[in-house]
N, C-alpha and C. Protein backbone atom coordinates (compact mmCIF):
# COMPACT_ATOMS: atom_id res chain seq x y z
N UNK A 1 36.02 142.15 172.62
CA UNK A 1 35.81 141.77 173.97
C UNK A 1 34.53 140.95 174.10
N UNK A 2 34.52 139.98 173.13
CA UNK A 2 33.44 139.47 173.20
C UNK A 2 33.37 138.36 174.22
N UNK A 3 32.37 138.08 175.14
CA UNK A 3 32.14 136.92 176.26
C UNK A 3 32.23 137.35 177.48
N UNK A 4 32.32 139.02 177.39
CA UNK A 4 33.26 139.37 178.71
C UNK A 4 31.91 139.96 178.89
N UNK A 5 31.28 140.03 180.59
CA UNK A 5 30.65 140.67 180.54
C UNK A 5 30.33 142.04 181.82
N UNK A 6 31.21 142.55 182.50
CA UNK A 6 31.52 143.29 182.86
C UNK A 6 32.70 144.01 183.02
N UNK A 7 32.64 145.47 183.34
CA UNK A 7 33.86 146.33 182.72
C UNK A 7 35.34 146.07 183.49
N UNK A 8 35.16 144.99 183.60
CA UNK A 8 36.07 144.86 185.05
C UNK A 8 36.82 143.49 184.39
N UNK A 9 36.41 142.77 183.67
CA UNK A 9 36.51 141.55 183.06
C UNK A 9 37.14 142.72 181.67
N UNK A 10 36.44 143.35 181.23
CA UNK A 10 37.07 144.11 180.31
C UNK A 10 38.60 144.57 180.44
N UNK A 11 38.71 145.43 181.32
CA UNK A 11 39.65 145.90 181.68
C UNK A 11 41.20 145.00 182.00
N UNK A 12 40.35 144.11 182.50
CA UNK A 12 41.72 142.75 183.03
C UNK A 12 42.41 142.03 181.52
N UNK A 13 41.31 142.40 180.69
CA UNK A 13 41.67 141.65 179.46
C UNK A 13 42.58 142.62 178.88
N UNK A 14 41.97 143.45 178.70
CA UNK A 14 43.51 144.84 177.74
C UNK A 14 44.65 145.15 178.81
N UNK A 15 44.55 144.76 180.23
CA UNK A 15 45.97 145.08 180.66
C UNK A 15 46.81 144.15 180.53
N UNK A 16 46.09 142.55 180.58
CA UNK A 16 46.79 141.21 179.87
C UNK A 16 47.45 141.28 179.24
N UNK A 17 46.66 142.00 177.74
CA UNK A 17 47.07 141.76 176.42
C UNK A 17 48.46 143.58 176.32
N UNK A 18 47.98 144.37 176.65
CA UNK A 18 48.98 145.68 176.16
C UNK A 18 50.08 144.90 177.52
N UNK A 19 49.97 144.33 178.68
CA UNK A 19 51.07 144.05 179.44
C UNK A 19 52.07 143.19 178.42
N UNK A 20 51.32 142.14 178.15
CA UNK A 20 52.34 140.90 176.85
C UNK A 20 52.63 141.22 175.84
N UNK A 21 52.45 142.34 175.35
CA UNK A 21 53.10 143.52 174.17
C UNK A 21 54.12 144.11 174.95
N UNK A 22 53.47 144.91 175.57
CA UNK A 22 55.10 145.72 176.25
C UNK A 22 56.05 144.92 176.39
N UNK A 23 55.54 143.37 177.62
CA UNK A 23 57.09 142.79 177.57
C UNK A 23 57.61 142.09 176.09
N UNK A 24 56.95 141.88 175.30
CA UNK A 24 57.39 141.17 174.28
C UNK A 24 58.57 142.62 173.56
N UNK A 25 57.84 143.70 173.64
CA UNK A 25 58.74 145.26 173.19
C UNK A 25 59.84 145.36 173.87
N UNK A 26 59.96 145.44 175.06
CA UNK A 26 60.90 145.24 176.10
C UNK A 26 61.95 144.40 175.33
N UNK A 27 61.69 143.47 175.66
CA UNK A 27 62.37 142.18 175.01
C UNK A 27 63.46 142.28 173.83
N UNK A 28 62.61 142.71 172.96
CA UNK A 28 63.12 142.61 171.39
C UNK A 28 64.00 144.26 171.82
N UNK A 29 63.34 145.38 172.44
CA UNK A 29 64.84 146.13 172.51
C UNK A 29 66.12 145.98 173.08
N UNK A 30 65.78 144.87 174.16
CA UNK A 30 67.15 145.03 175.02
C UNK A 30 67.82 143.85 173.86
N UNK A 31 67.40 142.97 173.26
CA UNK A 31 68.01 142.11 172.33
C UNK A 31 68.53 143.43 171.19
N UNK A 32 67.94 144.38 170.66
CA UNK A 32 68.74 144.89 169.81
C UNK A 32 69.87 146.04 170.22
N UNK A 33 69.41 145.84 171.77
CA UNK A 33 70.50 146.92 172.44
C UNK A 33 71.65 146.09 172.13
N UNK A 34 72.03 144.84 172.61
CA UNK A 34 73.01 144.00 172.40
C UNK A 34 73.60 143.51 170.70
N UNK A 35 73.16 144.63 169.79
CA UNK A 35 73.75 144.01 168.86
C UNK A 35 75.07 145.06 168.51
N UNK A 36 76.39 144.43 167.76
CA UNK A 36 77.54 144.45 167.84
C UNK A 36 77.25 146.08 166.95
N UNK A 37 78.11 146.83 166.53
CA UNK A 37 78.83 147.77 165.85
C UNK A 37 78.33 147.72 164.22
N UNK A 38 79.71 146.51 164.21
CA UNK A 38 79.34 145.81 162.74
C UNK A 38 79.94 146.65 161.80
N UNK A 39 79.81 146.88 161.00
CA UNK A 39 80.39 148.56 159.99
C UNK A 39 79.78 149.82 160.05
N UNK A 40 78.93 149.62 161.23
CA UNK A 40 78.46 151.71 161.29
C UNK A 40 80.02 152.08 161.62
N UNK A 41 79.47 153.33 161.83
CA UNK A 41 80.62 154.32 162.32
C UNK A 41 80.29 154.40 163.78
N UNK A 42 81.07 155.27 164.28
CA UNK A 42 80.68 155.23 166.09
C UNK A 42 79.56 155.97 166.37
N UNK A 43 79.75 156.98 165.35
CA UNK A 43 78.05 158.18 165.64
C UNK A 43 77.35 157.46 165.57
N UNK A 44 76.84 156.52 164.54
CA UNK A 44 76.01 155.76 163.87
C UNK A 44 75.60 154.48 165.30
N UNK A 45 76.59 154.23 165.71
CA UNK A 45 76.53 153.30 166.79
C UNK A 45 75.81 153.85 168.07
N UNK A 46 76.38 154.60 168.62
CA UNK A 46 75.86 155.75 169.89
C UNK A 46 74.80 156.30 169.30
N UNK A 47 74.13 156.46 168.25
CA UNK A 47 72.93 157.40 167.98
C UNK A 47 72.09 156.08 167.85
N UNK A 48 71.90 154.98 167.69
CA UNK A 48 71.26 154.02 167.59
C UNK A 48 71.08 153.54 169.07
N UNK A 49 72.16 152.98 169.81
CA UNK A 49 72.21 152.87 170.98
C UNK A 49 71.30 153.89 172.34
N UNK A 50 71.58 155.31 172.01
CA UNK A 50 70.97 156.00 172.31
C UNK A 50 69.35 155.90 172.00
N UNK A 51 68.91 155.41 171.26
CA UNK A 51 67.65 155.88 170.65
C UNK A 51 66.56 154.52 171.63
N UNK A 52 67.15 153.59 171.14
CA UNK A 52 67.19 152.09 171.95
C UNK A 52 66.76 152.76 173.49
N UNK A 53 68.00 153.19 174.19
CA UNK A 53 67.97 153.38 175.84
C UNK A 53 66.44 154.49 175.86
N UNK A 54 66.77 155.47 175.59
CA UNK A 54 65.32 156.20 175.33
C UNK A 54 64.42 155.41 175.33
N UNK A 55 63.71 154.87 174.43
CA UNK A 55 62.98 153.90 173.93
C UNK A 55 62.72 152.99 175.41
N UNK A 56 63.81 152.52 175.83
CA UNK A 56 63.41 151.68 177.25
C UNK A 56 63.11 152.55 178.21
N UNK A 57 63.12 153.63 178.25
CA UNK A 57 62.49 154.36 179.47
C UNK A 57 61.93 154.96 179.37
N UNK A 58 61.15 155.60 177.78
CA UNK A 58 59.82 155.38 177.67
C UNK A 58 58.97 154.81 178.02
N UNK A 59 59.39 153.43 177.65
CA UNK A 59 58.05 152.07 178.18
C UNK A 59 58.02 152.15 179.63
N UNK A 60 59.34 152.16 180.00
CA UNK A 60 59.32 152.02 181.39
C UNK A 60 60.19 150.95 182.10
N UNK A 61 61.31 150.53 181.14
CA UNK A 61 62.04 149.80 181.76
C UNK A 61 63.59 150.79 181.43
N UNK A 62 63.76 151.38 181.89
CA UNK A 62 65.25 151.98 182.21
C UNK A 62 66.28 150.75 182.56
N UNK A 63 67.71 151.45 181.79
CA UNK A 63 68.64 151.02 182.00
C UNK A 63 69.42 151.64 182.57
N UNK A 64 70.23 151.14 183.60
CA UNK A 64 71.11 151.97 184.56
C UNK A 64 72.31 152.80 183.52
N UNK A 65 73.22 153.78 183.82
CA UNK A 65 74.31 154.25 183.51
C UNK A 65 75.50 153.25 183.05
N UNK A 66 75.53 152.33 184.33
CA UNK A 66 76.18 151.20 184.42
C UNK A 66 76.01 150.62 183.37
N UNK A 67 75.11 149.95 182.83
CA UNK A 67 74.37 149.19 181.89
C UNK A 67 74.55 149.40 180.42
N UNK A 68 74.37 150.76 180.38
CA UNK A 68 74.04 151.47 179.32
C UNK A 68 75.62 151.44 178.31
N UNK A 69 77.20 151.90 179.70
CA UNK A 69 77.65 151.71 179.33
C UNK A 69 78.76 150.42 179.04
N UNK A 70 78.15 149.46 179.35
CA UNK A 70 78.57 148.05 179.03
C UNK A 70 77.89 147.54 177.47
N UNK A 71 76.53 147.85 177.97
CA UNK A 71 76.26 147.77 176.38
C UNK A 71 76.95 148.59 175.00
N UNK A 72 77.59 149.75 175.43
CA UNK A 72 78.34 150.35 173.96
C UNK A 72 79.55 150.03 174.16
N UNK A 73 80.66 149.09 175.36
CA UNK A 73 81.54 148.53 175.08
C UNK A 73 81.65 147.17 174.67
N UNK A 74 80.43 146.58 174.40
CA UNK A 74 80.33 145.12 174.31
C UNK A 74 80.15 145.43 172.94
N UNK A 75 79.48 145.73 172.51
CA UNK A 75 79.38 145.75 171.00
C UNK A 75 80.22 146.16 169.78
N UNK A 76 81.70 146.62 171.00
CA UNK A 76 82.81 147.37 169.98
C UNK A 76 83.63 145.30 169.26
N UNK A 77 84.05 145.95 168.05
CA UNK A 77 84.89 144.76 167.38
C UNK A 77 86.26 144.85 168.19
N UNK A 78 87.15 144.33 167.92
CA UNK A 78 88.54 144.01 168.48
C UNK A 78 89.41 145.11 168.40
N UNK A 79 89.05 145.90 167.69
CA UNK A 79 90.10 146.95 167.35
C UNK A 79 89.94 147.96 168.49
N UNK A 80 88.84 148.18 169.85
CA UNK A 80 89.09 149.14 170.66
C UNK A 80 89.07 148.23 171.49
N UNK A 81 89.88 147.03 171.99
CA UNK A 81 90.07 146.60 172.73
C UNK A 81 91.10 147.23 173.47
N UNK A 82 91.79 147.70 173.41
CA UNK A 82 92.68 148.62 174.77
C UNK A 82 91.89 149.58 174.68
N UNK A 83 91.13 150.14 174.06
CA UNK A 83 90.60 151.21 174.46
C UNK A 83 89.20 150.66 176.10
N UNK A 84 88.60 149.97 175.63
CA UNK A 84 88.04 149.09 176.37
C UNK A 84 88.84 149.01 177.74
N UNK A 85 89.49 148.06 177.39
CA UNK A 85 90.53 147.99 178.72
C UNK A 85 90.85 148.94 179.66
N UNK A 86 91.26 149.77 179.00
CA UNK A 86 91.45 151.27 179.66
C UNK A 86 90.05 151.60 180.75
N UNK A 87 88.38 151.92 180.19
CA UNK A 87 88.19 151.99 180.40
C UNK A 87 87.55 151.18 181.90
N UNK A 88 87.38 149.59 181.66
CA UNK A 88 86.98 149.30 182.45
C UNK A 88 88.06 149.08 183.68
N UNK A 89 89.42 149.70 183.63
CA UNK A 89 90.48 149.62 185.02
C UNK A 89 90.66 150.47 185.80
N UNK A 90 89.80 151.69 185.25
CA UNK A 90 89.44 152.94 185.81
C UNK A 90 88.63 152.60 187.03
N UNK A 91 89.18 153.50 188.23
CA UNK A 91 88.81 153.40 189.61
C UNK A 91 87.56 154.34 189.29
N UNK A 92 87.88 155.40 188.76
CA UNK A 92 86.50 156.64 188.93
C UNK A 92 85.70 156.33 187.74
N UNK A 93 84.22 156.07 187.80
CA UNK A 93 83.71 155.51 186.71
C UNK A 93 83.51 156.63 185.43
N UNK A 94 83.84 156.55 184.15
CA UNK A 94 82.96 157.17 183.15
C UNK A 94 81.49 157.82 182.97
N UNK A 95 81.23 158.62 182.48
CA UNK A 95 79.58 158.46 182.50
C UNK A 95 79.68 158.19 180.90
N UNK A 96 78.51 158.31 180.77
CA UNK A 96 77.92 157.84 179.08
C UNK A 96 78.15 158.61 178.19
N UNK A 97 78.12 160.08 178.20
CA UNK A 97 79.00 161.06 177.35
C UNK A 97 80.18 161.25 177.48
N UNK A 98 80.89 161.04 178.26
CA UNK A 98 82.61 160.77 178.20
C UNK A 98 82.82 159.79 177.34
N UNK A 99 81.90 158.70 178.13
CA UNK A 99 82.68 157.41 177.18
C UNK A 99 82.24 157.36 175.58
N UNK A 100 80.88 158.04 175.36
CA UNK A 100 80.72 158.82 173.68
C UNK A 100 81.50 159.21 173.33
N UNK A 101 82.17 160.69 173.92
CA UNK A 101 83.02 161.36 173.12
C UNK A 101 84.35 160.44 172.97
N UNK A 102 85.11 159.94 174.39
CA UNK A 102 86.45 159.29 173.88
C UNK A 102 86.27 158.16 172.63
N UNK A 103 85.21 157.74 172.23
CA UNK A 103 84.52 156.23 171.67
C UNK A 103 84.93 157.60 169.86
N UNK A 104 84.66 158.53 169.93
CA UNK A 104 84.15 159.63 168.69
C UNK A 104 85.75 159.43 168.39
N UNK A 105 86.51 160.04 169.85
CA UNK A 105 87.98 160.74 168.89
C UNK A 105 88.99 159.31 168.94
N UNK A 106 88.69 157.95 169.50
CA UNK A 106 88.81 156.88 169.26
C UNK A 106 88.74 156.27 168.16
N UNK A 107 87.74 156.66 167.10
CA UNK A 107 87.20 156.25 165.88
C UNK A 107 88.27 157.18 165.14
N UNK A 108 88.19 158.60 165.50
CA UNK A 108 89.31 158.91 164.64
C UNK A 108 90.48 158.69 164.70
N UNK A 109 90.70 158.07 165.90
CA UNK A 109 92.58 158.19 165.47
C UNK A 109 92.72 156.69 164.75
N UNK A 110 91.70 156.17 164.93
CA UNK A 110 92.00 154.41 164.13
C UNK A 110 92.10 154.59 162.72
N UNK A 111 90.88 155.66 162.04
CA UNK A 111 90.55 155.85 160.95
C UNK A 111 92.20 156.52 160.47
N UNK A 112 93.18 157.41 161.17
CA UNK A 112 93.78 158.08 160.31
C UNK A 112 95.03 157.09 160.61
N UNK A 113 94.89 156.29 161.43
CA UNK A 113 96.17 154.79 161.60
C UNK A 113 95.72 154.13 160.13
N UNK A 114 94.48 154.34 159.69
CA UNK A 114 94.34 152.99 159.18
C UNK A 114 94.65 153.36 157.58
N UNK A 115 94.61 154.99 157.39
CA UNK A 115 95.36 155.99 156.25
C UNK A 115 96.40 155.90 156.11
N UNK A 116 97.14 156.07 156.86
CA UNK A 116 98.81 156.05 157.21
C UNK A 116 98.92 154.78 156.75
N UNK A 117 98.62 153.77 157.17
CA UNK A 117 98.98 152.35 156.59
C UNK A 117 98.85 152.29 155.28
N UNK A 118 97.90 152.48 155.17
CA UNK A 118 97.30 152.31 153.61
C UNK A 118 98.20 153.35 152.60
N UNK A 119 98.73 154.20 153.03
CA UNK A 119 100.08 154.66 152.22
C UNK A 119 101.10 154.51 152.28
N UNK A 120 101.32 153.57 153.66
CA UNK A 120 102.51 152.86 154.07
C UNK A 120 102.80 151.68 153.11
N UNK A 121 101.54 151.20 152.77
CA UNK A 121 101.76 149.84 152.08
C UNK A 121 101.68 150.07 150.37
N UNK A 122 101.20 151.03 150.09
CA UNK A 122 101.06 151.59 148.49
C UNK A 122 102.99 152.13 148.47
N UNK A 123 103.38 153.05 149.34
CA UNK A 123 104.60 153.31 148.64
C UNK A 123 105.61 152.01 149.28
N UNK A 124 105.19 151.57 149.39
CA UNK A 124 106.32 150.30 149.84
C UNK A 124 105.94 149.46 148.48
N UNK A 125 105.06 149.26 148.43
CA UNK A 125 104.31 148.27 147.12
C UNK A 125 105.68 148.96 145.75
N UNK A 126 105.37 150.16 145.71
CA UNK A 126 105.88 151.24 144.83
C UNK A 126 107.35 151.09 144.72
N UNK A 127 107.67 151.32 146.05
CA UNK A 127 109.04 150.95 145.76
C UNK A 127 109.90 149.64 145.80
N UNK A 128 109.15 148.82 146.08
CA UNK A 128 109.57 147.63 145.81
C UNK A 128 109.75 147.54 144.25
N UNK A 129 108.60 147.81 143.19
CA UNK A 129 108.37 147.46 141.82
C UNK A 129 109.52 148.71 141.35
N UNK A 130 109.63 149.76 141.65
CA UNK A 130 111.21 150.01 140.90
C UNK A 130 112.34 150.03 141.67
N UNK A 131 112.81 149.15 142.58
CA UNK A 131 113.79 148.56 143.14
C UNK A 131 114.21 147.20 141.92
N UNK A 132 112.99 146.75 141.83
CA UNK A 132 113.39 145.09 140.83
C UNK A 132 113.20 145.52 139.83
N UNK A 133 113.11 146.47 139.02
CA UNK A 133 112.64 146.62 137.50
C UNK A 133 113.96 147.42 137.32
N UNK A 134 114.44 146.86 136.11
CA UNK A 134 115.67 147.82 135.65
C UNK A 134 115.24 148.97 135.18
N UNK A 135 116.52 150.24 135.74
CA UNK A 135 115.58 151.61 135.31
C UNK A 135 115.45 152.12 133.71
N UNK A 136 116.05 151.38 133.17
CA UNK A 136 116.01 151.58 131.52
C UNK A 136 115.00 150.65 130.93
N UNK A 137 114.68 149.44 131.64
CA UNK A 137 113.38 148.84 131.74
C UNK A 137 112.42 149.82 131.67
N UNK A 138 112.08 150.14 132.93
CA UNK A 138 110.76 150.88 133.65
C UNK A 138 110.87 152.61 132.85
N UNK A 139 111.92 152.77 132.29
CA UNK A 139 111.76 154.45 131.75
C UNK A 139 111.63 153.99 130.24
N UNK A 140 112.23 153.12 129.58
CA UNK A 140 111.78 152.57 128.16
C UNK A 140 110.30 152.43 128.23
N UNK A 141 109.49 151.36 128.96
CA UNK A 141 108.43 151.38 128.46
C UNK A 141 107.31 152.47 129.29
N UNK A 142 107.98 153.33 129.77
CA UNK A 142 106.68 154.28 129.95
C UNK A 142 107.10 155.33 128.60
N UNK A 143 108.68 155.83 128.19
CA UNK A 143 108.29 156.71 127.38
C UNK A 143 107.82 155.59 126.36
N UNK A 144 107.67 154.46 125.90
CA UNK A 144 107.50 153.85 124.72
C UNK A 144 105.11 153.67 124.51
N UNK A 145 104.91 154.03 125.74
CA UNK A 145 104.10 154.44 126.09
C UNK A 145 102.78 156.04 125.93
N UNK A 146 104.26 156.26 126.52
CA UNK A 146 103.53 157.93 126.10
C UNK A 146 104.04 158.15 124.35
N UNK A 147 104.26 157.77 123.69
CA UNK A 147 104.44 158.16 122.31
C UNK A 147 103.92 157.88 121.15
C-alpha cells in the first residue's frame, strides 16, 4: 500500500482489489457451472455441479432453484433428451433433488439399455457366423483345435 496515505485510501484500495477477485471468481464459476457432462457419470455430474452452486453462495452470488436446474439439464448429451423434455413440459415445477434423483435412476436405465444391446449385438454377431459356416466346417476345426 505504498503512496497511500491514509486508512481510508487504504481501505478503498483492498475493497477494489478483493472486489475484482471475487468478480473475476464469480465469473470463472458460473463458466464452469456451464460445462457439459462429458463422460462423468451422473453422481459425478450433480456432485460437481453441486459443489460449484455452494461455492456461489458462499461468495455471495446465489443461484436460483430455477437456474440451478437448467444448468444440470443443459449440460446433459443427447441421450436424456426426452428425459429433458419431460421435464421441462411439466406444469408443477421439479426441485433440484427430484430432478437428481430421476437424472440417478435415468443413468441407470440407459446404462442397462445400453447392456442389453451390447448382447443383443454379440449374439446376433454369433449367430450370424454359424448360420454361414458349415456345421462340419465350424465343428472340424474347433475339434481339430482342441487336439
Amino acid at each position: 500500500m505504498v503512496g497511500l496515505s491514509s486508512i481510508s485510501q487504504i481501505w478503498e484500495k483492498l475493497h477494489t482489489y478483493y472486489a475484482s477477485q471475487l468478480r473475476a471468481k464469480t465469473k470463472k464459476l458460473k463458466v464452469l457451472l456451464r460445462t457439459p457432462k462429458r463422460n462423468r457419470t451422473i453422481n459425478a455430474y450433480i456432485l460437481g455441479t453441486k459443489k460449484i452452486v455452494a461455492t456461489l453462495a458462499a461468495i455471495g452470488a446465489p443461484i436460483s432453484t430455477k437456474e440451478h436446474i437448467e444448468v444440470l439439464l443443459d449440460g446433459l448429451s443427447e441421450e436424456y433428451e426426452a428425459f429433458i423434455t419431460l421435464v421441462l413440459t411439466r406444469v408443477d415445477p421439479y426441485t433440484v433433488e427430484k430432478i437428481e434423483a430421476l437424472l440417478l435412476s435415468q443413468e441407470e436405465r440407459l446404462e442397462k439399455f445400453k447392456i442389453t444391446e451390447s448382447l443383443r449385438v454379440n449374439l446376433s454377431s454369433a449367430s450370424s457366423f454359424l448360420t454361414k459356416t458349415p456345421r462340419n466346417q465350424f465343428f472340424g476345426s474347433f475339434n481339430k483345435s482342441n487336439n
